[in-house]
Every structure is written in structure tokens, then in C-alpha cells.
PDB file of N, CA and C in Angstrom:
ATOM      1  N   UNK A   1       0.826  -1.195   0.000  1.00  0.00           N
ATOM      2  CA  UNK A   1       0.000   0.000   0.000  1.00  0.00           C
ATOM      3  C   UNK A   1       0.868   1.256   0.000  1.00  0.00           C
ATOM      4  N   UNK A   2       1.875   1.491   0.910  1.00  0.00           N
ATOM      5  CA  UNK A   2       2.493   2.419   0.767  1.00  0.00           C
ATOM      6  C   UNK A   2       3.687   2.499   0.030  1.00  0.00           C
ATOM      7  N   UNK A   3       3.931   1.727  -1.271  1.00  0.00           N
ATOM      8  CA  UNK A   3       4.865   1.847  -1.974  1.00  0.00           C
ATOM      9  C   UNK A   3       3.788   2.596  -3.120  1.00  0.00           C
ATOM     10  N   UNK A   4       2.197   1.418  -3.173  1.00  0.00           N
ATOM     11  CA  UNK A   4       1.956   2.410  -4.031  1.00  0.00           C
ATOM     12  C   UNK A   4       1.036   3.333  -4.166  1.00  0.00           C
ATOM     13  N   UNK A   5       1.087   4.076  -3.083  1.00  0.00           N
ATOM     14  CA  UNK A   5       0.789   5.605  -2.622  1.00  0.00           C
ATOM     15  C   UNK A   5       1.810   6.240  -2.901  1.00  0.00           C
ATOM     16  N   UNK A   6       3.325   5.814  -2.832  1.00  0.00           N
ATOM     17  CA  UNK A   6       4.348   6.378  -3.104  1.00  0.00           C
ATOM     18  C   UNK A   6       4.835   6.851  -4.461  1.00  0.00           C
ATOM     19  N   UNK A   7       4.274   5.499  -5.515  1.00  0.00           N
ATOM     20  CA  UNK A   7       4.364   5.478  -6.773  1.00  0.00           C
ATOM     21  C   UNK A   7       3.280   7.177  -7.919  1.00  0.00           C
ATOM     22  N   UNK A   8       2.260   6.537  -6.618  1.00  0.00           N
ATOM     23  CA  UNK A   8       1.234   7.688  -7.370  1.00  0.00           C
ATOM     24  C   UNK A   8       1.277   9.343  -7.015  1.00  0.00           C
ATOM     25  N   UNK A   9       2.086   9.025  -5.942  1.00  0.00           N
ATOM     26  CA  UNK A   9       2.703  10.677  -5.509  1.00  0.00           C
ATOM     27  C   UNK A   9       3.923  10.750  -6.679  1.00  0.00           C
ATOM     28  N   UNK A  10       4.539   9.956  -6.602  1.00  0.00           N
ATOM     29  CA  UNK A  10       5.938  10.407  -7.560  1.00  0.00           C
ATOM     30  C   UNK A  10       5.425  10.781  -8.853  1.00  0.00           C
ATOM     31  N   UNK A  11       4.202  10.098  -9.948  1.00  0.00           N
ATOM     32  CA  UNK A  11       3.746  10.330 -10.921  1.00  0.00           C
ATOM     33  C   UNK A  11       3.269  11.672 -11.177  1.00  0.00           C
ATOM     34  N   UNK A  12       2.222  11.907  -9.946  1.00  0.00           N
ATOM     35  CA  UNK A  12       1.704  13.416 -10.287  1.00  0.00           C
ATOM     36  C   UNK A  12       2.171  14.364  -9.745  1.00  0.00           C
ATOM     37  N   UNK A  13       3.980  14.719  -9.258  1.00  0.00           N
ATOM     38  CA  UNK A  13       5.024  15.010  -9.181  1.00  0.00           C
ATOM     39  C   UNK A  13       5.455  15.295 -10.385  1.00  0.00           C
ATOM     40  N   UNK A  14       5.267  14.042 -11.123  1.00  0.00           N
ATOM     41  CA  UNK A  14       6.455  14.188 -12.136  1.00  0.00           C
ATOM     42  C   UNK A  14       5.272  15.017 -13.318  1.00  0.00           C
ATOM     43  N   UNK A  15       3.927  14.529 -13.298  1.00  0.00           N
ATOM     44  CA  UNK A  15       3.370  15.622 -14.136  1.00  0.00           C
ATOM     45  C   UNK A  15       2.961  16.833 -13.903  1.00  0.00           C
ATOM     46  N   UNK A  16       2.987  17.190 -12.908  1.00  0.00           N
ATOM     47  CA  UNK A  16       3.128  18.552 -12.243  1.00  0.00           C
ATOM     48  C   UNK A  16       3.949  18.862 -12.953  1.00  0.00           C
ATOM     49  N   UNK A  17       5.406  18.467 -12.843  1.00  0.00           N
ATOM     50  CA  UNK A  17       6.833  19.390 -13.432  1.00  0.00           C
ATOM     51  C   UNK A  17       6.468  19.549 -14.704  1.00  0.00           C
ATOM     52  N   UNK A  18       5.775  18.755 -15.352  1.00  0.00           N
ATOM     53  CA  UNK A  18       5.442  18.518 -17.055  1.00  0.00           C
ATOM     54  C   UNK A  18       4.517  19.520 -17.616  1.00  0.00           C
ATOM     55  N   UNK A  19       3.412  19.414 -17.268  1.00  0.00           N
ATOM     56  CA  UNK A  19       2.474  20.586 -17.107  1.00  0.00           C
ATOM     57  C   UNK A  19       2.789  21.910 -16.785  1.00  0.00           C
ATOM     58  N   UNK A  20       3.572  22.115 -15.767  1.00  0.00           N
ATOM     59  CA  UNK A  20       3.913  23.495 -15.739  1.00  0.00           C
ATOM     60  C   UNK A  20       4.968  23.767 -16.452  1.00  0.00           C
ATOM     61  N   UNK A  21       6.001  22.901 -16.827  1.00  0.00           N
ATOM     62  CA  UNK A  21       7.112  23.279 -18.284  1.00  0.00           C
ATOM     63  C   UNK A  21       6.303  23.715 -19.290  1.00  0.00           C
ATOM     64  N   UNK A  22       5.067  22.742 -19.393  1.00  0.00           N
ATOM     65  CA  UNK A  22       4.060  23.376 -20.650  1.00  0.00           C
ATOM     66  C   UNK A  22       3.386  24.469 -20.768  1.00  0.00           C
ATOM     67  N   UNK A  23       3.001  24.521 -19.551  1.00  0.00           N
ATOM     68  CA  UNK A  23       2.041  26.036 -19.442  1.00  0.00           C
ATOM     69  C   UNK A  23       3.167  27.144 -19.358  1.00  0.00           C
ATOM     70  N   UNK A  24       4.467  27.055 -18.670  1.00  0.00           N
ATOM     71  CA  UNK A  24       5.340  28.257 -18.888  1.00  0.00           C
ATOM     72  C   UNK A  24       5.926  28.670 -20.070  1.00  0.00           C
ATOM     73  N   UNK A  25       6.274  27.201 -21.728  1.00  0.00           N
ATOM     74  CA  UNK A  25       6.359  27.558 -22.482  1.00  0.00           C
ATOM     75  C   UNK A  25       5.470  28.377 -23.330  1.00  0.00           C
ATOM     76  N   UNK A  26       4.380  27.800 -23.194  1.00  0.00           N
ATOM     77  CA  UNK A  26       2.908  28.509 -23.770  1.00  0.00           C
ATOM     78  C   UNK A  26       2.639  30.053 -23.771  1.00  0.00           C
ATOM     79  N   UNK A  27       2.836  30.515 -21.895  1.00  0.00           N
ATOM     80  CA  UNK A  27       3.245  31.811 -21.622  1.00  0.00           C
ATOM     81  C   UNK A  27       3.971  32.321 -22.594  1.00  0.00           C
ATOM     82  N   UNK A  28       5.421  31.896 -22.547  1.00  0.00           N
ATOM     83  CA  UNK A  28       6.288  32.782 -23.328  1.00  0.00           C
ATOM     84  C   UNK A  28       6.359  32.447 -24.802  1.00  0.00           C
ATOM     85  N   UNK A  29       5.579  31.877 -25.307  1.00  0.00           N
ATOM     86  CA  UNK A  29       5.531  32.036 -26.531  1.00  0.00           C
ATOM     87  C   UNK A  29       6.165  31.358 -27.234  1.00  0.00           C
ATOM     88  N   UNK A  30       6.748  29.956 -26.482  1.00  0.00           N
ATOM     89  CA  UNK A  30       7.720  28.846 -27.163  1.00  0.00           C
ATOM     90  C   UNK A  30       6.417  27.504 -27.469  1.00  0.00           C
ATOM     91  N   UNK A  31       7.361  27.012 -28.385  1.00  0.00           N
ATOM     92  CA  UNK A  31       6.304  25.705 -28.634  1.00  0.00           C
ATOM     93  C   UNK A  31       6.408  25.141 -27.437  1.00  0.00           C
ATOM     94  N   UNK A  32       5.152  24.803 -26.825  1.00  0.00           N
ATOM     95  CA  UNK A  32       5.190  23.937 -25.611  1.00  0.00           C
ATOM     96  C   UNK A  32       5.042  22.282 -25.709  1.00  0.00           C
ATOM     97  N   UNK A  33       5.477  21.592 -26.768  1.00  0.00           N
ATOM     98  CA  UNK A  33       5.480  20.685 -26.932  1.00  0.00           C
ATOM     99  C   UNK A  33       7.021  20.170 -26.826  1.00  0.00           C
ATOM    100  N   UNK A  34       7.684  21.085 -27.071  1.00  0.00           N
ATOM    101  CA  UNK A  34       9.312  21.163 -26.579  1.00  0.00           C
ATOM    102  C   UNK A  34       9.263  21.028 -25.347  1.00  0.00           C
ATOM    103  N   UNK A  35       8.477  21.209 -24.376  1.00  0.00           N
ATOM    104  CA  UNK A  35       8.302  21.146 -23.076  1.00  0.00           C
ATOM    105  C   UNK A  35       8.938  20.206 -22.418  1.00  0.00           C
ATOM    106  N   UNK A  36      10.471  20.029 -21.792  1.00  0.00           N
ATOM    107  CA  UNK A  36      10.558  18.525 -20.952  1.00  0.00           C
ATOM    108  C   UNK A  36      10.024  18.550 -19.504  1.00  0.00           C
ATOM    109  N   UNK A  37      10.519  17.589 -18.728  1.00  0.00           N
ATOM    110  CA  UNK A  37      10.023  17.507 -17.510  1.00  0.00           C
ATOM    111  C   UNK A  37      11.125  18.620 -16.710  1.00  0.00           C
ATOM    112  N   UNK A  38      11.850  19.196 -17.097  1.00  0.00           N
ATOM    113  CA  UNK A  38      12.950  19.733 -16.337  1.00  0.00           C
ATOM    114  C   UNK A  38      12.840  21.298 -17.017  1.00  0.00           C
ATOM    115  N   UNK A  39      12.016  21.707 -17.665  1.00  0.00           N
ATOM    116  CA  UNK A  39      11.680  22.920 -18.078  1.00  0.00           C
ATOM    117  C   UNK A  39      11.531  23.977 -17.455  1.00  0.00           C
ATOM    118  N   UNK A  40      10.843  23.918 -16.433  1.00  0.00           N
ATOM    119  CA  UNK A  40      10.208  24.785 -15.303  1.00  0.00           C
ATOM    120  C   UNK A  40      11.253  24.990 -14.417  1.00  0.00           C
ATOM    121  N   UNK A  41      11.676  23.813 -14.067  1.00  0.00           N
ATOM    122  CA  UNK A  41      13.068  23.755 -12.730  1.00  0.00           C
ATOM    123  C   UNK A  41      14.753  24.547 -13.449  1.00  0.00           C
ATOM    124  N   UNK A  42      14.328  24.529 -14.608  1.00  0.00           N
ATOM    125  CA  UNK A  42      15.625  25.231 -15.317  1.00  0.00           C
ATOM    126  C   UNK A  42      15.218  26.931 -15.340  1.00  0.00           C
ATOM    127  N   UNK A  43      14.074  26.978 -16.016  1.00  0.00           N
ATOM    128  CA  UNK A  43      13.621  28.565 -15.728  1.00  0.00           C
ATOM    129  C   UNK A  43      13.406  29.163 -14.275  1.00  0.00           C
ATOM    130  N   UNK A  44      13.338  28.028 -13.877  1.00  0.00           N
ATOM    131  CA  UNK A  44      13.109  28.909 -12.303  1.00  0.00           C
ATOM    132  C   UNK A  44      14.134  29.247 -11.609  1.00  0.00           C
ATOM    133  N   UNK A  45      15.314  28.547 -12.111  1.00  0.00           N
ATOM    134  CA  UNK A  45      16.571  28.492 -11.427  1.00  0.00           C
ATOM    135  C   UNK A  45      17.713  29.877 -12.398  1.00  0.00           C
ATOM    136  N   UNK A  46      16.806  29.942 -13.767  1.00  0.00           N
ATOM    137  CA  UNK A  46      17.552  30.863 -14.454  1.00  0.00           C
ATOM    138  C   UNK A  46      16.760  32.203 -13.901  1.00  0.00           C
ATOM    139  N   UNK A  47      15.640  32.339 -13.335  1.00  0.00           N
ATOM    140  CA  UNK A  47      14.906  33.415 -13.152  1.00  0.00           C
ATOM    141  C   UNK A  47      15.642  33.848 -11.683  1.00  0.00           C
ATOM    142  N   UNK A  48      15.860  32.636 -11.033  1.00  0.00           N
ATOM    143  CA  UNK A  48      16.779  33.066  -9.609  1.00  0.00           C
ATOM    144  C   UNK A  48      18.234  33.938  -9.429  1.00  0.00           C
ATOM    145  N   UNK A  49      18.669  33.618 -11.039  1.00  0.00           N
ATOM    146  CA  UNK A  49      19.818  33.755 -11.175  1.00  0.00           C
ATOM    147  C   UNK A  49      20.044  35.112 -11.885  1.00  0.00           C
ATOM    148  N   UNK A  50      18.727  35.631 -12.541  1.00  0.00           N
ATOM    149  CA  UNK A  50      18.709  37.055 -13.062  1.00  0.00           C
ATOM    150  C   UNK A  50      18.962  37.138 -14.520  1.00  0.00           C
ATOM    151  N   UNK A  51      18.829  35.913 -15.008  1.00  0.00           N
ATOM    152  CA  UNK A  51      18.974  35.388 -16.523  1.00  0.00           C
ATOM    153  C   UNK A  51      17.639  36.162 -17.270  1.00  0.00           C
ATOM    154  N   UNK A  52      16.365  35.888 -16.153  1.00  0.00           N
ATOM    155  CA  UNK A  52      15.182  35.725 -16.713  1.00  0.00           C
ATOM    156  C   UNK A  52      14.282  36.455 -16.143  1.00  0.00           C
ATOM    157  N   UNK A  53      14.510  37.921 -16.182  1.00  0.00           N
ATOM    158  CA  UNK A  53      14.115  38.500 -15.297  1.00  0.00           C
ATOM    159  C   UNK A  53      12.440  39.182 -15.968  1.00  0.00           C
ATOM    160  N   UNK A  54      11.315  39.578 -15.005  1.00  0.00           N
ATOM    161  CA  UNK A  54       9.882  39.410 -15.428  1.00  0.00           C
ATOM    162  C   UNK A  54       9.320  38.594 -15.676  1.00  0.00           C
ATOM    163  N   UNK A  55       9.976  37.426 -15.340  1.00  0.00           N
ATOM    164  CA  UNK A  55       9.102  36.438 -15.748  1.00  0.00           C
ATOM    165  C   UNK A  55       8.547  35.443 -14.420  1.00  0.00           C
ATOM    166  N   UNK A  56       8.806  35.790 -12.920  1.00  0.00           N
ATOM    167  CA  UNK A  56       8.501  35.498 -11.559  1.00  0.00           C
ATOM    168  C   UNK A  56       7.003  35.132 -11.748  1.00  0.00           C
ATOM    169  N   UNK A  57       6.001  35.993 -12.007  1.00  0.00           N
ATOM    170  CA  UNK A  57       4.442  35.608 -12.229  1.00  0.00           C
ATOM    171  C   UNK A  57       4.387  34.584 -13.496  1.00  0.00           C
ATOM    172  N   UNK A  58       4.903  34.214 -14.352  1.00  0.00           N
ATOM    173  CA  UNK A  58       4.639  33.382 -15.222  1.00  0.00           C
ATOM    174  C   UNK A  58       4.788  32.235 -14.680  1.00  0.00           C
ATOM    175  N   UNK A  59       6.226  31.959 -14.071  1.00  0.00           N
ATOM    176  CA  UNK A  59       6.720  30.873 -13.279  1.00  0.00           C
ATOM    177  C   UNK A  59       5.866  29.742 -12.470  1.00  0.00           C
ATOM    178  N   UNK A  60       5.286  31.250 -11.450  1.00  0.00           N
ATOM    179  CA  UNK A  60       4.057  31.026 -10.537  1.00  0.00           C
ATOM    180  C   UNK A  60       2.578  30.036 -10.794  1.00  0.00           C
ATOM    181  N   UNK A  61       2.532  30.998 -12.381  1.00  0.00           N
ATOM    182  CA  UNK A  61       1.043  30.687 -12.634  1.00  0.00           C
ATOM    183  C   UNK A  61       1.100  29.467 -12.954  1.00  0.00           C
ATOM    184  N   UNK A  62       2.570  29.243 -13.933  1.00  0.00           N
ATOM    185  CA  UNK A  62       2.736  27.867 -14.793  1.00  0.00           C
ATOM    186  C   UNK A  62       2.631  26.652 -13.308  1.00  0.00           C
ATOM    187  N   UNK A  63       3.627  26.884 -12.260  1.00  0.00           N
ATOM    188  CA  UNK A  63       3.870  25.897 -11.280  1.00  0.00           C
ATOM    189  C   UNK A  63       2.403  25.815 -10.725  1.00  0.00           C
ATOM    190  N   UNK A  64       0.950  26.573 -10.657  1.00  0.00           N
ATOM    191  CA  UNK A  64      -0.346  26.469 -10.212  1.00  0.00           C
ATOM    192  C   UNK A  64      -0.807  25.671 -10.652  1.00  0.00           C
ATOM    193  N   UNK A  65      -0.664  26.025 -12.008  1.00  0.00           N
ATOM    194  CA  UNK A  65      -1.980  25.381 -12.745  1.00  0.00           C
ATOM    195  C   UNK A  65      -1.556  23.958 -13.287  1.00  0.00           C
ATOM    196  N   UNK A  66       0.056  24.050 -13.116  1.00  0.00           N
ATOM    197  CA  UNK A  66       0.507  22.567 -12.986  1.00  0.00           C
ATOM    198  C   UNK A  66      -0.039  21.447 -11.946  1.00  0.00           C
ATOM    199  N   UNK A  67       0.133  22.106 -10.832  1.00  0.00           N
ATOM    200  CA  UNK A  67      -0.422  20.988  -9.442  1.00  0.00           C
ATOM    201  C   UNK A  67      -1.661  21.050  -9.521  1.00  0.00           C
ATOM    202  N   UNK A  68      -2.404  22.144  -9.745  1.00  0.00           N
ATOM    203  CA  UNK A  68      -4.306  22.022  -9.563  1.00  0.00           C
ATOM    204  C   UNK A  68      -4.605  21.131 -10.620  1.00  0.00           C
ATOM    205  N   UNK A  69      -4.135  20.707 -12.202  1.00  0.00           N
ATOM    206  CA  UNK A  69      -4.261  19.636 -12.811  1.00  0.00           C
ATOM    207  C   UNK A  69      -3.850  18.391 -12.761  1.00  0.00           C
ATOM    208  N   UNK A  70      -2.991  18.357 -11.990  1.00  0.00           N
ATOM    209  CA  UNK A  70      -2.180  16.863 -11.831  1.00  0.00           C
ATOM    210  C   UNK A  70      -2.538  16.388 -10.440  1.00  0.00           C
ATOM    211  N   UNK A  71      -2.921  17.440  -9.303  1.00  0.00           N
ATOM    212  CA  UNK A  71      -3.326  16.805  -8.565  1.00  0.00           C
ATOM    213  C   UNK A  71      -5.058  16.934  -7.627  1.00  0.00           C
ATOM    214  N   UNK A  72      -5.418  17.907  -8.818  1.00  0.00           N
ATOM    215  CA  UNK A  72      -6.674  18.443  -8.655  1.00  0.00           C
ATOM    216  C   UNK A  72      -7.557  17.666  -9.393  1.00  0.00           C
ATOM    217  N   UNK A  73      -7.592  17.333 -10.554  1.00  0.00           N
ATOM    218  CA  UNK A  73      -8.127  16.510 -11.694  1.00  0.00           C
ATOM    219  C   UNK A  73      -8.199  14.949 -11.267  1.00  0.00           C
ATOM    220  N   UNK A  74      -7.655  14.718 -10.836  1.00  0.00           N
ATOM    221  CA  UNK A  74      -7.632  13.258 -10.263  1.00  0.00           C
ATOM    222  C   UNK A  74      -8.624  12.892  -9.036  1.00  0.00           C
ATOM    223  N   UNK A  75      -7.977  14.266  -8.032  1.00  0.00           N
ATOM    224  CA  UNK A  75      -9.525  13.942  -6.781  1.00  0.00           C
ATOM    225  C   UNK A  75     -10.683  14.597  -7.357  1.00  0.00           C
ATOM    226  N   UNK A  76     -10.882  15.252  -8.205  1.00  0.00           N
ATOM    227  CA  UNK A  76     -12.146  15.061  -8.484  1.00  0.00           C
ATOM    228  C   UNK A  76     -12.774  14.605  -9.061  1.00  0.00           C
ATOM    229  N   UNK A  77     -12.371  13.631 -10.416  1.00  0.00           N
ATOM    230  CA  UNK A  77     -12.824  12.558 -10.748  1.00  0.00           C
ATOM    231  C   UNK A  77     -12.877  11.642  -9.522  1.00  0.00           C
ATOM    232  N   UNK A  78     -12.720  11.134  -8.917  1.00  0.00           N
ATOM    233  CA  UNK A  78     -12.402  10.627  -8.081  1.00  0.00           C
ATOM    234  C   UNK A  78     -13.668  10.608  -6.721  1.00  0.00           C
ATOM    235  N   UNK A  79     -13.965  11.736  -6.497  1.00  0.00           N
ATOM    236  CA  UNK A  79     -15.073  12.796  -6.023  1.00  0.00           C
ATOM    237  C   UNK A  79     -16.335  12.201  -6.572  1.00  0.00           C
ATOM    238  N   UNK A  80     -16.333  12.351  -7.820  1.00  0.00           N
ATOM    239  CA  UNK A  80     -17.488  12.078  -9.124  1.00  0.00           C
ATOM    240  C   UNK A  80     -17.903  11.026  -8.637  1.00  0.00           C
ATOM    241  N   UNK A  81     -16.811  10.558  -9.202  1.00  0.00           N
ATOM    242  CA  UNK A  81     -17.612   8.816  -9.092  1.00  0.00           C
ATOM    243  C   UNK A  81     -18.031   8.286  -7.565  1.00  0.00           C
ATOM    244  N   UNK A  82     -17.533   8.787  -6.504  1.00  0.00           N
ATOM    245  CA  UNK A  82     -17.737   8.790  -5.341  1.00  0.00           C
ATOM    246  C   UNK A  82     -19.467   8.761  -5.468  1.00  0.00           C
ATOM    247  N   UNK A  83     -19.529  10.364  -5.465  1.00  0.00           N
ATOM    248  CA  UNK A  83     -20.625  11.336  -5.492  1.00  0.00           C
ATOM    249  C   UNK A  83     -22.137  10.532  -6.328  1.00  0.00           C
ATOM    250  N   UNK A  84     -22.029   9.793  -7.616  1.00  0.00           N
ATOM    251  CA  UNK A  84     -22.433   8.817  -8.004  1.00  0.00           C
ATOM    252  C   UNK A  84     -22.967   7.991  -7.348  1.00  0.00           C
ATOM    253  N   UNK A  85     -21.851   7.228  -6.722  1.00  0.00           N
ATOM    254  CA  UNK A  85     -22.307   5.954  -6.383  1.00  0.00           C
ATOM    255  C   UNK A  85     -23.101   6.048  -5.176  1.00  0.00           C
ATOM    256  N   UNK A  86     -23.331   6.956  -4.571  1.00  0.00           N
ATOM    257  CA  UNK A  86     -24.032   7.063  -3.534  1.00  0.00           C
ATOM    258  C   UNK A  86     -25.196   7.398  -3.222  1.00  0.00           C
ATOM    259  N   UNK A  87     -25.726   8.530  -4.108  1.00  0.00           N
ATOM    260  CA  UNK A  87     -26.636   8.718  -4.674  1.00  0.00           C
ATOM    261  C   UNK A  87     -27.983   8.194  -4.598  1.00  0.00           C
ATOM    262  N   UNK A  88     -28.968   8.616  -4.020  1.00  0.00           N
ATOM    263  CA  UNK A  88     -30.470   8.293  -3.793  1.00  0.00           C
ATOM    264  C   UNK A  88     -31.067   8.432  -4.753  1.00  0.00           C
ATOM    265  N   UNK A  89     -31.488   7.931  -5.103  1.00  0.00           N
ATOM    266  CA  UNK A  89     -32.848   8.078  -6.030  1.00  0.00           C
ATOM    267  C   UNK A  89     -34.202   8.704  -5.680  1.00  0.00           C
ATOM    268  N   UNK A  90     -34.677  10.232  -6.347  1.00  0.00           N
ATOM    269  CA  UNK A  90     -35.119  10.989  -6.029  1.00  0.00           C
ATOM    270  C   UNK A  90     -36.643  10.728  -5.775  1.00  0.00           C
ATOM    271  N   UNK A  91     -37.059   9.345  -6.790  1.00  0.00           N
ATOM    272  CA  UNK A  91     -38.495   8.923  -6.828  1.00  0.00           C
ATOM    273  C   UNK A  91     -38.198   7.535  -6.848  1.00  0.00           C
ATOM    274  N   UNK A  92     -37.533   6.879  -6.803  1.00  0.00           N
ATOM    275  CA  UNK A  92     -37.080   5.531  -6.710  1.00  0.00           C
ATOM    276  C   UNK A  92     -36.681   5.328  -8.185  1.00  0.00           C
ATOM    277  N   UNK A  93     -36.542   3.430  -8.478  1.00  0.00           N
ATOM    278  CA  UNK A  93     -36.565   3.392  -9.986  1.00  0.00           C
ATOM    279  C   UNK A  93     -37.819   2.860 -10.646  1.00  0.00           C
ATOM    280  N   UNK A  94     -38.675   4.279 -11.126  1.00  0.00           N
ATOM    281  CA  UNK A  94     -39.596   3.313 -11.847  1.00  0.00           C
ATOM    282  C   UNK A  94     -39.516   3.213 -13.131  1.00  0.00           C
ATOM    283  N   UNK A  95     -40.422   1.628 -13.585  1.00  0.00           N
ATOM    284  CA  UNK A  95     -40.145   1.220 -14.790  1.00  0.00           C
ATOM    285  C   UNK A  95     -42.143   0.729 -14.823  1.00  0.00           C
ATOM    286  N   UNK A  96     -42.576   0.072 -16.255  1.00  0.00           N
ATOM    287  CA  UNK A  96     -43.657  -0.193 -15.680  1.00  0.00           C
ATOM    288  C   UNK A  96     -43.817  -1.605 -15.252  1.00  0.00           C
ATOM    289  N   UNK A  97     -44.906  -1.650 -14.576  1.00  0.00           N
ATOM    290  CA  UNK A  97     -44.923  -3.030 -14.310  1.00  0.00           C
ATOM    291  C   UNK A  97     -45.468  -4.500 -14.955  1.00  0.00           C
ATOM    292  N   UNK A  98     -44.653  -4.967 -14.415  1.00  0.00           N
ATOM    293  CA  UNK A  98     -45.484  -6.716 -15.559  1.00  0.00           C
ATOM    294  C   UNK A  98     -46.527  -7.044 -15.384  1.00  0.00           C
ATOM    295  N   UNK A  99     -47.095  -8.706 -15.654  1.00  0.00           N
ATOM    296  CA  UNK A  99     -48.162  -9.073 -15.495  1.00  0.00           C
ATOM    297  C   UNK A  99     -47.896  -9.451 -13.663  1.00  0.00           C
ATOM    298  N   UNK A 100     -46.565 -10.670 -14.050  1.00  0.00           N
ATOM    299  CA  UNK A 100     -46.549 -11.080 -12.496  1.00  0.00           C
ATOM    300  C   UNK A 100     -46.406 -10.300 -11.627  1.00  0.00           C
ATOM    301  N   UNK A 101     -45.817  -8.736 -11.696  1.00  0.00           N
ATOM    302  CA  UNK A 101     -46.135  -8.171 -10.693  1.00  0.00           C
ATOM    303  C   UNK A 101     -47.475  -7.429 -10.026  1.00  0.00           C
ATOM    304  N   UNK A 102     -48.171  -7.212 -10.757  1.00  0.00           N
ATOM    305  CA  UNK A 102     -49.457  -7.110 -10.749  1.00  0.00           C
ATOM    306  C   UNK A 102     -50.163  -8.052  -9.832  1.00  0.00           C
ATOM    307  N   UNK A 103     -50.043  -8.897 -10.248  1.00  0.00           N
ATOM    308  CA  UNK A 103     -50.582 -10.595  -9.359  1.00  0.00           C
ATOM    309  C   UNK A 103     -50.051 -10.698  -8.210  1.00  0.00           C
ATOM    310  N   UNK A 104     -48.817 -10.070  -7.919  1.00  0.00           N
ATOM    311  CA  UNK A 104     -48.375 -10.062  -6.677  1.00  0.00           C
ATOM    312  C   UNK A 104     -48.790  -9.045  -6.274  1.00  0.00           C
ATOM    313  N   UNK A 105     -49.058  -8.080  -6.432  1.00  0.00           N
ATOM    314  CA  UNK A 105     -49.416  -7.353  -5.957  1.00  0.00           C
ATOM    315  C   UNK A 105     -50.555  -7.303  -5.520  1.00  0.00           C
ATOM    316  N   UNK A 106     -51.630  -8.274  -6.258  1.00  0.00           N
ATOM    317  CA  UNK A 106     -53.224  -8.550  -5.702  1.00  0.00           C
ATOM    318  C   UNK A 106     -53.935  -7.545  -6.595  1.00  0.00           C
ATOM    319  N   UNK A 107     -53.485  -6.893  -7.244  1.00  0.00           N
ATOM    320  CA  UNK A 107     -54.630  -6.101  -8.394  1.00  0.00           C
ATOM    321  C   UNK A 107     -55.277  -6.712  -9.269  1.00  0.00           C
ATOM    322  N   UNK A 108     -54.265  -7.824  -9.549  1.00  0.00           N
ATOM    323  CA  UNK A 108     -55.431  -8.724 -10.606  1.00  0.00           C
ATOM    324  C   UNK A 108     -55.925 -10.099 -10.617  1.00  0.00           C
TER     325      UNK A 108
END
């Protein structure tokens, strides 16, 4: 269990970094399909360094909207189907009824 809780943290980790390489290329106007997983962690480290300067809010937004999809998108699907399965039925399920139920029922 906790290797793979471990596994599924490391994944949407690793697409976090992916996603926000993408969304920061997008920002600046690079093909974001060039995007690697080490994209973001290189600009952020060149933005630290004064390479890349104005670009602190891009960084930001890209590293947001990275984790709210990689690890936002998942619990709420997740949520959904929850939310689903639990679910009352507002009038029950009706369908109509047969002959034999009828007869059981004593109506006919």
C-alpha cells in the first residue's frame, strides 16, 4: 500500500513538473510541446539567477496550474464517481410493471 501511494505521488510530481514546463512555455511564446520535464526547474533556477528577469508571475502561474491539474483533476474525478455511487434516487426506480407483478401485488 504504501509503496503504491508512493508510486502515485511520484507520478503526479512528475506531471506537475510537465504541465507546468508546458504552461510556462505557452506563456512565453515557445512551442510547448518542446516542453521537458525539467523545463520549469531550469527557468526557475535561471529566473533566480537574473537570466530571466519578469518572468517570476509566469513561473508562478505555470507551477499552479501545474499541481491544480495533476493533482486536482484526479480527486475530483475521483469525487465524481464517489458522489455517483451514492446517490439516492429521487423517486425511486420506476419502470412499468409486468403481469406477475401485478398478481403479486393482488390487483389482478
Amino acid at each position: 500500500m504504501t509503496l503504491a501511494v508512493l508510486a502515485c505521488l511520484m507520478g503526479g510530481v512528475a506531471a506537475s513538473l510537465w504541465l507546468a514546463s508546458f504552461f510556462l512555455y505557452a506563456s512565453l511564446r515557445i512551442n510547448p510541446l518542446h516542453a521537458g520535464l525539467w523545463g520549469w526547474l531550469d527557468a526557475t533556477l535561471a529566473w533566480r539567477h537574473g537570466m530571466m528577469p519578469n518572468v517570476g508571475r509566469k513561473l508562478a502561474g505555470a507551477a499552479l496550474f501545474g499541481v491544480l491539474l495533476s493533482f486536482g483533476g484526479p480527486v475530483f474525478g475521483l469525487h465524481a464517481l464517489w458522489a455517483s455511487t451514492n446517490r439516492r434516487r429521487l423517486y425511486g426506480s420506476a419502470r412499468f410493471a409486468s403481469e406477475s407483478d401485478i398478481r403479486r401485488a393482488g390487483l389482478l
